[in-house]
C-alpha atoms as a PDB file:
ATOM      1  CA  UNK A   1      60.789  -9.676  -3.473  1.00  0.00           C
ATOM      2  CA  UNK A   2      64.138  -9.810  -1.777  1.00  0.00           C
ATOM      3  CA  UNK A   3      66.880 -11.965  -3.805  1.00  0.00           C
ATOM      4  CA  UNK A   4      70.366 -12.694  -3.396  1.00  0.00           C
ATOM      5  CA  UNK A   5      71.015 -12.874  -7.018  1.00  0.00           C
ATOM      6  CA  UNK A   6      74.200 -10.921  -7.521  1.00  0.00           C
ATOM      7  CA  UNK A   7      73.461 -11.267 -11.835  1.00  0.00           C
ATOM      8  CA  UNK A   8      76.720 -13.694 -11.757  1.00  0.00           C
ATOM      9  CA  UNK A   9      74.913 -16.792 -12.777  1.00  0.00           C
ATOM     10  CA  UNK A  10      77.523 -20.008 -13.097  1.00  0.00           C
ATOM     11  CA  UNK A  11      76.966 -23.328 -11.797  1.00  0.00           C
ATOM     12  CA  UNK A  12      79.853 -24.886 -10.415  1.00  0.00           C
ATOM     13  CA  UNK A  13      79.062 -28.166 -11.493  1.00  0.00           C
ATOM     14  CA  UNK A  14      81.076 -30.150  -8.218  1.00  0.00           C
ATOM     15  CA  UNK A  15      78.573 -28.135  -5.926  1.00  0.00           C
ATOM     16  CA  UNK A  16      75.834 -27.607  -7.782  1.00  0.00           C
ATOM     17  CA  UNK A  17      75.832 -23.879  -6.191  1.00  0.00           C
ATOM     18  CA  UNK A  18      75.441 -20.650  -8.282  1.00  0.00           C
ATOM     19  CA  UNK A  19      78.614 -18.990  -7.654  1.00  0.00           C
ATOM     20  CA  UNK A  20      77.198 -15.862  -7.746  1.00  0.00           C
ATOM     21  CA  UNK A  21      74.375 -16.096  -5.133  1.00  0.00           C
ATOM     22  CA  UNK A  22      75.706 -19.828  -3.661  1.00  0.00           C
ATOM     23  CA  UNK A  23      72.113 -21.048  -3.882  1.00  0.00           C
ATOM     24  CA  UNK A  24      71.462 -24.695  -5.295  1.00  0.00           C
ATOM     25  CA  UNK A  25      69.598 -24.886  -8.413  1.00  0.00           C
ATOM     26  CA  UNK A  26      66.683 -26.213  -6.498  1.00  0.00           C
ATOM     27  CA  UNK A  27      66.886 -22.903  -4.677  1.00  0.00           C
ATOM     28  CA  UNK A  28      67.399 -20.647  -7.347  1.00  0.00           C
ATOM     29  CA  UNK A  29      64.127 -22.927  -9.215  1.00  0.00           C
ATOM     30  CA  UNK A  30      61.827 -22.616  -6.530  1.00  0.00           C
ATOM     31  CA  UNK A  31      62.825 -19.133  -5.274  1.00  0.00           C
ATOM     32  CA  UNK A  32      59.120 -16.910  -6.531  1.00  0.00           C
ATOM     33  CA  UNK A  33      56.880 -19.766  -5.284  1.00  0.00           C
ATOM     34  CA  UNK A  34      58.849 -19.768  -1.650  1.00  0.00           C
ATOM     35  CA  UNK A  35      57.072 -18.573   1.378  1.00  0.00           C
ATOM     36  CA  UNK A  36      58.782 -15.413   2.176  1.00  0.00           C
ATOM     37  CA  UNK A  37      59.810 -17.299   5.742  1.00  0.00           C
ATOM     38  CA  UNK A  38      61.580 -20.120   3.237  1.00  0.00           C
ATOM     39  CA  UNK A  39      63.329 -17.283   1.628  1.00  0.00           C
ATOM     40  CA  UNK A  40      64.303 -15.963   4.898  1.00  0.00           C
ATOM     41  CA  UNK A  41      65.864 -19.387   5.897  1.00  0.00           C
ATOM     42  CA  UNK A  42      68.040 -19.440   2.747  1.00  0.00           C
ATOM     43  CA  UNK A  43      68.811 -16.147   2.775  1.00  0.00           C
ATOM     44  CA  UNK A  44      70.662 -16.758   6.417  1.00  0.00           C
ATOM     45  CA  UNK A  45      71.787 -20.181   5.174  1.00  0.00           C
ATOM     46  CA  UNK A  46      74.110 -18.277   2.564  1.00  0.00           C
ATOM     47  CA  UNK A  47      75.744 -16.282   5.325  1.00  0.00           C
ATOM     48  CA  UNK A  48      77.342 -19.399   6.369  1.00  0.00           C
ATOM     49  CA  UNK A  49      77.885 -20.327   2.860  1.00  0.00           C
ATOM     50  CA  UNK A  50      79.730 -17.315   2.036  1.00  0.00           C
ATOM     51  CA  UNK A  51      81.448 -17.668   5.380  1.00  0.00           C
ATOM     52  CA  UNK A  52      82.694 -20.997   4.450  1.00  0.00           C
ATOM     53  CA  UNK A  53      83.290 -20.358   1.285  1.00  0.00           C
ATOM     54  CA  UNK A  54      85.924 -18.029   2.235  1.00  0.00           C
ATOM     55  CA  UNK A  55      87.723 -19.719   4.868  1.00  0.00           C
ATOM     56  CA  UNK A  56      88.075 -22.298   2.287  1.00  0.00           C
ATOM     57  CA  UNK A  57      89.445 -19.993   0.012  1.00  0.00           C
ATOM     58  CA  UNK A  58      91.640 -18.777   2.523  1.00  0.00           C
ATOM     59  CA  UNK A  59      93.284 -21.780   3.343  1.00  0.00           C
ATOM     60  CA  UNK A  60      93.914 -22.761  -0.251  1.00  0.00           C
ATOM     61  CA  UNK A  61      96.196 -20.297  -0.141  1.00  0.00           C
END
């Protein structure tokens, strides 16, 4: 089974996103009993996270 973990588990408690992986807890709970179609979805989903994530980084500095 495909998984974005990256085995850097923290919460950021603001975002409630792993910042690891940038899944929600919801995602990360639910992620063996997905359809592999759902996984799919979030699996693209973080590619905007990450995306945004560092733009945002970016301009903080």
């Amino acid at each position: 089974m495909e998984t974005p973990c990256t085995g850097i588990c923290k919460i950021d408690q603001e975002t409630r996103q792993c910042q690891g992986c940038l899944r929600t807890i919801d995602e990360i709970a639910s992620w063996a009993t997905l359809t592999p179609a759902k996984r799919s979805h979030i699996m693209h989903a973080l590619q905007k996270r990450k995306r945004l994530n560092s733009k945002q980084s970016q301009m903080e500095e």
